[in-house]
N, C-alpha and C. Protein backbone atom coordinates (compact mmCIF):
# COMPACT_ATOMS: atom_id res chain seq x y z
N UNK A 1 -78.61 -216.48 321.50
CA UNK A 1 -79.29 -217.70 321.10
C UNK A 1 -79.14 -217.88 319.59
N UNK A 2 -78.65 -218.87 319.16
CA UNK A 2 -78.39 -219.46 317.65
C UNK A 2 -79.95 -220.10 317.16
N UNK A 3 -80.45 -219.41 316.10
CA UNK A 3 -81.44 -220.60 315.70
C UNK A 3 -80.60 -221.43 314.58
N UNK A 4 -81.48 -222.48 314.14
CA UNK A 4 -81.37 -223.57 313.53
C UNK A 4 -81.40 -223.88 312.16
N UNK A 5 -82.41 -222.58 311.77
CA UNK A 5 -82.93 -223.05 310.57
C UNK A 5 -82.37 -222.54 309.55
N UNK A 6 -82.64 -223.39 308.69
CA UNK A 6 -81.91 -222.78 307.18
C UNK A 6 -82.71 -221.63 306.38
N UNK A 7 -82.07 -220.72 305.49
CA UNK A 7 -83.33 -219.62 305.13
C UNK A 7 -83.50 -220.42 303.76
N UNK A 8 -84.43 -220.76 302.96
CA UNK A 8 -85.31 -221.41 301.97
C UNK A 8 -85.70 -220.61 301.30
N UNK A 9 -85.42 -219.95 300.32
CA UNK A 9 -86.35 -219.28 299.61
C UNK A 9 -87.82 -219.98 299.37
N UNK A 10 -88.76 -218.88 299.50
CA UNK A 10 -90.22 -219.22 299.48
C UNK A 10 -90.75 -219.68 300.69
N UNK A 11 -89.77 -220.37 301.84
CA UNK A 11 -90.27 -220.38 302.96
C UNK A 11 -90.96 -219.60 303.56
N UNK A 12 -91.60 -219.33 304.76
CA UNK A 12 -92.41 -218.01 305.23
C UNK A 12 -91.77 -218.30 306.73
N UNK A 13 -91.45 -217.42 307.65
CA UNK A 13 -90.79 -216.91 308.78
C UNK A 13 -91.39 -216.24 309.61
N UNK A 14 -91.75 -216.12 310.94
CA UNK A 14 -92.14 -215.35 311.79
C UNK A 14 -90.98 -214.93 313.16
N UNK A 15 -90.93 -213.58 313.02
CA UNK A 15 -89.89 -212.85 314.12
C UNK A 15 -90.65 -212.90 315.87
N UNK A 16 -90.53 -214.26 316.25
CA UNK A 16 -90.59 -214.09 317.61
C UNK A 16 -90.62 -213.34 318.72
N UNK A 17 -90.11 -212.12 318.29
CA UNK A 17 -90.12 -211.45 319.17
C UNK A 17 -90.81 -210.13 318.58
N UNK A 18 -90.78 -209.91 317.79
CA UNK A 18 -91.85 -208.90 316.80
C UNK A 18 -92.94 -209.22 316.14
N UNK A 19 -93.12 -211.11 316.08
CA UNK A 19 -94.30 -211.05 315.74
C UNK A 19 -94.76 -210.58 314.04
N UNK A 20 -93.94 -210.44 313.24
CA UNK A 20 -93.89 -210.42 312.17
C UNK A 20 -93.76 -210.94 311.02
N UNK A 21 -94.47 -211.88 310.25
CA UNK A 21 -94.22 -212.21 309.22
C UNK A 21 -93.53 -212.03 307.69
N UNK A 22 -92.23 -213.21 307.43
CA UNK A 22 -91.54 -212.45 306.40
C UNK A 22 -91.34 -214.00 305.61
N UNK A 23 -91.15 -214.03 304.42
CA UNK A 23 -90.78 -214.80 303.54
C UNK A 23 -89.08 -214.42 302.65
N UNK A 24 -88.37 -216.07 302.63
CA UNK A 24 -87.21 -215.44 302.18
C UNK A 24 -87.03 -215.47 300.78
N UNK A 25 -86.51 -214.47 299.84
CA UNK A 25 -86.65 -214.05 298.64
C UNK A 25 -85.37 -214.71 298.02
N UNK A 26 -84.15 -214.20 298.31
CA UNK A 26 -83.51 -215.00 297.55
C UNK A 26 -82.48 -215.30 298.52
N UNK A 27 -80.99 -215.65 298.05
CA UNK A 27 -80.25 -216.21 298.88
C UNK A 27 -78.60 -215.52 298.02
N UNK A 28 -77.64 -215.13 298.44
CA UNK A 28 -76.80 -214.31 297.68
C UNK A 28 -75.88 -215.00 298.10
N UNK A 29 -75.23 -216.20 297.86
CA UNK A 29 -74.08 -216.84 298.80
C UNK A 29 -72.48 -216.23 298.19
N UNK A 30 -72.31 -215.51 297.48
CA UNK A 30 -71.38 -214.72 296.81
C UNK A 30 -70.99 -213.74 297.96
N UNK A 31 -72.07 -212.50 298.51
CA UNK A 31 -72.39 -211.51 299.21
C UNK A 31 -72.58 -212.22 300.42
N UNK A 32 -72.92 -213.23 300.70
CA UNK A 32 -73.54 -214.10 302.35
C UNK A 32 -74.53 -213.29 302.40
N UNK A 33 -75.86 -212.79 301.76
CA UNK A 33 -77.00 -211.88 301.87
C UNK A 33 -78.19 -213.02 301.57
N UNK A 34 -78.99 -212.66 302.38
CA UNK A 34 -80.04 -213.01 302.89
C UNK A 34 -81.06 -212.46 302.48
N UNK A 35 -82.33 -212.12 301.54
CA UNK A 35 -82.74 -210.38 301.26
C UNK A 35 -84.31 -211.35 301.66
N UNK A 36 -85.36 -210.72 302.40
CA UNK A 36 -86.55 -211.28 302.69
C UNK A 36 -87.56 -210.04 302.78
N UNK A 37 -88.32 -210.27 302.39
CA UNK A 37 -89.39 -209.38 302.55
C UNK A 37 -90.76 -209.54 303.53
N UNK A 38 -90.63 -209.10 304.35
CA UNK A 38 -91.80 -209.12 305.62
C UNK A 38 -93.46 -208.61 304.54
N UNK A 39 -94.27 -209.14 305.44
CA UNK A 39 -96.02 -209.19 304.90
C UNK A 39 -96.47 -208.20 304.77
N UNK A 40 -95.81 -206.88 305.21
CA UNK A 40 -96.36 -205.38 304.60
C UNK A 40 -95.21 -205.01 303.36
N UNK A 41 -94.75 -205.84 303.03
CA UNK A 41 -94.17 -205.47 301.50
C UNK A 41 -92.75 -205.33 301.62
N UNK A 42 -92.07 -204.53 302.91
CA UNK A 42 -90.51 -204.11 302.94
C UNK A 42 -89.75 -205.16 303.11
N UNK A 43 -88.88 -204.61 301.83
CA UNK A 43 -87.58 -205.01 301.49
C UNK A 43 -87.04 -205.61 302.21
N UNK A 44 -85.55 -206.70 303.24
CA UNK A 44 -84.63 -206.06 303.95
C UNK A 44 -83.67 -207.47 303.22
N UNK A 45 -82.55 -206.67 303.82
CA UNK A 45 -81.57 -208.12 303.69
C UNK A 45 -80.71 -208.13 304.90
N UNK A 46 -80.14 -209.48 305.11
CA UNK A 46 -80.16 -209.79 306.58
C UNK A 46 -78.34 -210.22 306.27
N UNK A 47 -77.41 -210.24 306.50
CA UNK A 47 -76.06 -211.18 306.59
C UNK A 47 -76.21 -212.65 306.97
N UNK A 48 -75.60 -213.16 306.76
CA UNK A 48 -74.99 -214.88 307.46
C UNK A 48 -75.30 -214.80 308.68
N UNK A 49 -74.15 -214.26 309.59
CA UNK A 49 -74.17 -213.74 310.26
C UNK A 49 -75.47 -213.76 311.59
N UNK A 50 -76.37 -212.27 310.94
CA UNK A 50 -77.20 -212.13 311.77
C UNK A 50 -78.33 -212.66 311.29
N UNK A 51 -78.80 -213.79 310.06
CA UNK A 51 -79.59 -214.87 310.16
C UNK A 51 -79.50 -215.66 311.39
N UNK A 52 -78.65 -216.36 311.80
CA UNK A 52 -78.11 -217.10 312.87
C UNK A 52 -78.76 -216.50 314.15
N UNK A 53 -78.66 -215.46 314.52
CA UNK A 53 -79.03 -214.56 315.89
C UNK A 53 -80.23 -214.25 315.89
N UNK A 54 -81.19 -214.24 314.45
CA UNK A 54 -82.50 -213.81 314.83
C UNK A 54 -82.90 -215.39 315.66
N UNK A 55 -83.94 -214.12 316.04
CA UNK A 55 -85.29 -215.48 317.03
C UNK A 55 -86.58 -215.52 315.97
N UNK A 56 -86.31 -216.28 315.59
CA UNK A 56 -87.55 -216.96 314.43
C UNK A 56 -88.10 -218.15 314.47
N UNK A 57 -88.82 -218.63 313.58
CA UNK A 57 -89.43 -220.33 313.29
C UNK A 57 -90.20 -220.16 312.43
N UNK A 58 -90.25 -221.64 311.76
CA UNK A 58 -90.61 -221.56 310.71
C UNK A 58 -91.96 -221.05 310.52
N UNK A 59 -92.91 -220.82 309.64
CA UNK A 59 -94.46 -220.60 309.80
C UNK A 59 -95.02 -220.85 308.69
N UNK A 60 -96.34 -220.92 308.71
CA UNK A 60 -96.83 -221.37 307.47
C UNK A 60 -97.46 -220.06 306.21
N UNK A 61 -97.50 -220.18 305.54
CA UNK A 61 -97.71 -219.35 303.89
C UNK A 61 -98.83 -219.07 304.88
N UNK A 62 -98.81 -217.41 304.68
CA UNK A 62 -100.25 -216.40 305.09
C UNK A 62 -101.17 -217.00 304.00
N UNK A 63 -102.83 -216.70 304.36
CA UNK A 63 -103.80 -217.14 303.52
C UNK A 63 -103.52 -216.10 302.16
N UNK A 64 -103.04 -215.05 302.16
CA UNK A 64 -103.45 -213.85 301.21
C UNK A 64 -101.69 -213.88 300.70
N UNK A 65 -101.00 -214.64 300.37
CA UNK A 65 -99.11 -214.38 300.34
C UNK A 65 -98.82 -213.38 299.51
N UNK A 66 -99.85 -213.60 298.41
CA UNK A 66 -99.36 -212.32 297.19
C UNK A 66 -99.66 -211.38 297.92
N UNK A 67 -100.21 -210.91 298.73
CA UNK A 67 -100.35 -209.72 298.90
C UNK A 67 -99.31 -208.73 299.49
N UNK A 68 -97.70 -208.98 299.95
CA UNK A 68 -96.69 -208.11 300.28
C UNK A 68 -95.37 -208.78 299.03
N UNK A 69 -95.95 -209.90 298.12
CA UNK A 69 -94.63 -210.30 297.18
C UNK A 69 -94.93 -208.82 295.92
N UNK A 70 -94.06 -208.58 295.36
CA UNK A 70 -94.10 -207.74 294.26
C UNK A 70 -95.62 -207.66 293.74
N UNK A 71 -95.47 -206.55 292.80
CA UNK A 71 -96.98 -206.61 292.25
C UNK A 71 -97.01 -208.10 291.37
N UNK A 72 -97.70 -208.89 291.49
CA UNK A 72 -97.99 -210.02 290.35
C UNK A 72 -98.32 -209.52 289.33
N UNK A 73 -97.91 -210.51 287.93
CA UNK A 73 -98.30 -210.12 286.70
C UNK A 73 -99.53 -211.01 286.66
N UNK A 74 -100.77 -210.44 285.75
CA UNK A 74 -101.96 -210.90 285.74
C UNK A 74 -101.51 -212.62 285.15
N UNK A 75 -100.88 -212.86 284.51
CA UNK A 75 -100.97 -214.85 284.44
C UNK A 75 -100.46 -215.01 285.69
N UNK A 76 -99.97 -214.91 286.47
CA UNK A 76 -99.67 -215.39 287.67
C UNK A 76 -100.59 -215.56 288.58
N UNK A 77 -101.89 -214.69 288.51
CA UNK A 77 -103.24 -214.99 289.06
C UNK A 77 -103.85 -216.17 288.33
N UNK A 78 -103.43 -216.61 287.25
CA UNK A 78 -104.39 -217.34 286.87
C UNK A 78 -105.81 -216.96 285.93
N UNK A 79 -105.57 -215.37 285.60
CA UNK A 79 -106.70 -214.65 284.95
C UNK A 79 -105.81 -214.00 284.16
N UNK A 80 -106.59 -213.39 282.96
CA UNK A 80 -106.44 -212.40 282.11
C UNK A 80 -107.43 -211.37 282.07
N UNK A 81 -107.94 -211.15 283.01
CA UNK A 81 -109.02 -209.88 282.89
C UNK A 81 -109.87 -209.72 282.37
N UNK A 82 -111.19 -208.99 281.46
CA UNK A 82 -111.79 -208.94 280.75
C UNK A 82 -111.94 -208.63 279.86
N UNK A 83 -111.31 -209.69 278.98
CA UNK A 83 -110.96 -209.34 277.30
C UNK A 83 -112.12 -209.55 276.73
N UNK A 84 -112.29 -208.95 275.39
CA UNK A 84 -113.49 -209.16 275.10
C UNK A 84 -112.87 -209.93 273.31
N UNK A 85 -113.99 -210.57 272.36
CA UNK A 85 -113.34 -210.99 271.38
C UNK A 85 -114.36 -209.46 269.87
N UNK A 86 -114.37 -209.86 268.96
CA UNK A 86 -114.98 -208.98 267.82
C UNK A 86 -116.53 -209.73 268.34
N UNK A 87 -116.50 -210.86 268.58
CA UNK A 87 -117.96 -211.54 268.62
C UNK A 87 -118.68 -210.82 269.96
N UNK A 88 -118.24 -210.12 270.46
CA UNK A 88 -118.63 -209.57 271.94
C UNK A 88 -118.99 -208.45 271.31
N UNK A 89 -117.78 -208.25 270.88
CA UNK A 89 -118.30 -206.26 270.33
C UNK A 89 -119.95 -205.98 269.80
N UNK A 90 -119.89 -207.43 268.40
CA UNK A 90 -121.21 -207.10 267.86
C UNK A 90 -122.40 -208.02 267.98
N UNK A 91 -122.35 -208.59 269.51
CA UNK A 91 -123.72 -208.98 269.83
C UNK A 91 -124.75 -207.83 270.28
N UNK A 92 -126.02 -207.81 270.26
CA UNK A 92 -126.75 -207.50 270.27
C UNK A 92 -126.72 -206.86 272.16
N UNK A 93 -127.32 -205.59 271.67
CA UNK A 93 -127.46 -205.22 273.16
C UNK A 93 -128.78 -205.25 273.51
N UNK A 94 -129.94 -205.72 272.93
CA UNK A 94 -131.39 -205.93 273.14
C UNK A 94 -131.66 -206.58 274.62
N UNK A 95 -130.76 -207.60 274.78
CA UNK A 95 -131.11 -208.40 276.34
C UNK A 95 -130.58 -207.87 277.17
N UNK A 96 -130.14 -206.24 277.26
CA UNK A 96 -130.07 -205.39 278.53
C UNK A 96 -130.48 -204.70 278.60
N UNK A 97 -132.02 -204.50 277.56
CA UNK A 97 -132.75 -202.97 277.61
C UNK A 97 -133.76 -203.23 278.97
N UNK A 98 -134.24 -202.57 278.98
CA UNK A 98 -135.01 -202.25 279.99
C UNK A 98 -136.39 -202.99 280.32
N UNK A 99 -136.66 -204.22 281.26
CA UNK A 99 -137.59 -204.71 280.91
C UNK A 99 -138.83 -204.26 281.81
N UNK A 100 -139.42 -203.12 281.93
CA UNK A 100 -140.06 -202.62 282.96
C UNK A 100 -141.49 -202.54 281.26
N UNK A 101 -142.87 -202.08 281.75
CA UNK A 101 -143.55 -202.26 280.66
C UNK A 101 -143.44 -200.33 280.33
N UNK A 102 -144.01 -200.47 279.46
CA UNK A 102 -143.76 -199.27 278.68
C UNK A 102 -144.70 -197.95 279.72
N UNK A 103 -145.79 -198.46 279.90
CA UNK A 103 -146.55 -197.45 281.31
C UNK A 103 -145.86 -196.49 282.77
N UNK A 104 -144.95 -197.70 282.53
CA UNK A 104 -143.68 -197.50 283.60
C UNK A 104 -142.65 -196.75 283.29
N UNK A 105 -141.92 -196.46 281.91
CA UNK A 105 -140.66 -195.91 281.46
C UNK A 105 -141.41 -194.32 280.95
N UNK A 106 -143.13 -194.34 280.42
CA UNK A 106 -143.68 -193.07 279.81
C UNK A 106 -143.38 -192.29 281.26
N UNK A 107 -143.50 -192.67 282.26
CA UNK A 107 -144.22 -191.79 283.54
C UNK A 107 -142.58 -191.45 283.75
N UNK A 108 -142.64 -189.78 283.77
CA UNK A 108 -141.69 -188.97 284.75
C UNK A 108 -141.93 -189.56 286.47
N UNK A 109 -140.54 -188.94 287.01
CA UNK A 109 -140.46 -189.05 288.62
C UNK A 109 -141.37 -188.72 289.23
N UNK A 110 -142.19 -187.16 288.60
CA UNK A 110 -143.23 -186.50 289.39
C UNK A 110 -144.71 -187.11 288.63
N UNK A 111 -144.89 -188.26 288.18
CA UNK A 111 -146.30 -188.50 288.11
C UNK A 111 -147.01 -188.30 287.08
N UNK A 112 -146.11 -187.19 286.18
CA UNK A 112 -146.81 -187.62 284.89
C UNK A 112 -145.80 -187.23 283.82
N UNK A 113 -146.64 -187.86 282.90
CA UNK A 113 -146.17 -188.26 281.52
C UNK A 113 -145.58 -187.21 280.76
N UNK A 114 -144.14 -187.79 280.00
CA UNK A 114 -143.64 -186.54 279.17
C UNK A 114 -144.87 -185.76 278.31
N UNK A 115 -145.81 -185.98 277.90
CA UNK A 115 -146.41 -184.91 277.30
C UNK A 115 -147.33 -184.29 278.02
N UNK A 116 -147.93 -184.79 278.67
CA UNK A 116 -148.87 -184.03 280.00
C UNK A 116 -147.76 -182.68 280.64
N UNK A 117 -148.64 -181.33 280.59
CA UNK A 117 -148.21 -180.38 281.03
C UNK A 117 -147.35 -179.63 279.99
N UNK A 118 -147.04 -179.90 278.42
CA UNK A 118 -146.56 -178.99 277.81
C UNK A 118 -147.52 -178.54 276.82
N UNK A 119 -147.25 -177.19 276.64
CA UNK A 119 -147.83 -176.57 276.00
C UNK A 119 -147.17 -175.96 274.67
């Protein structure tokens, strides 16, 4: 059986008969190579050839796609992580102390107070 379709880079592909999801990466028309990478990450490359003979169709972009393309570089998410600037460094750490009242922070685990019981 001949399929039809053309391989597209960035398209996404499902193996009919395996049930597997793969997207095609690039296209080598020098080599006639095909190279696609299926949704758990592996590599493969396919010939002219035996593009033609798989049983496939087209499918749509998995919800999660980055997750078997190369590692992404952080702008490609759309984030840079948590940079901080000099103005971060030297704000004040007062509005994360502890706001419990002071009755509460004197008392040890066992009930009483650091100075109760030393001698």
């Amino acid at each position: 059986m001949r399929n039809e379709l053309d391989p597209i880079p960035g398209n996404w592909y499902t193996h009919l008969d395996k049930g597997q999801a793969f997207c095609v990466i690039d296209i080598d028309d020098n080599d006639g190579l095909i190279e696609i990478q299926h949704f758990d990450g592996d590599l493969e490359e396919v010939d002219v050839k035996e593009w033609a003979t798989m049983d496939i169709e087209l499918a749509p972009e998995p919800e999660n796609a980055s997750g078997p393309v190369d590692d992404p570089e952080l702008d490609d998410l759309g984030y840079t992580g948590a940079e901080m600037s000099g103005k971060d460094w030297n704000e004040s750490v007062d509005e994360y102390h502890d706001n419990r009242e002071s009755w509460e922070i004197d008392k040890e685990p066992g009930g009483a107070s650091p100075e109760e019981g030393v001698d």
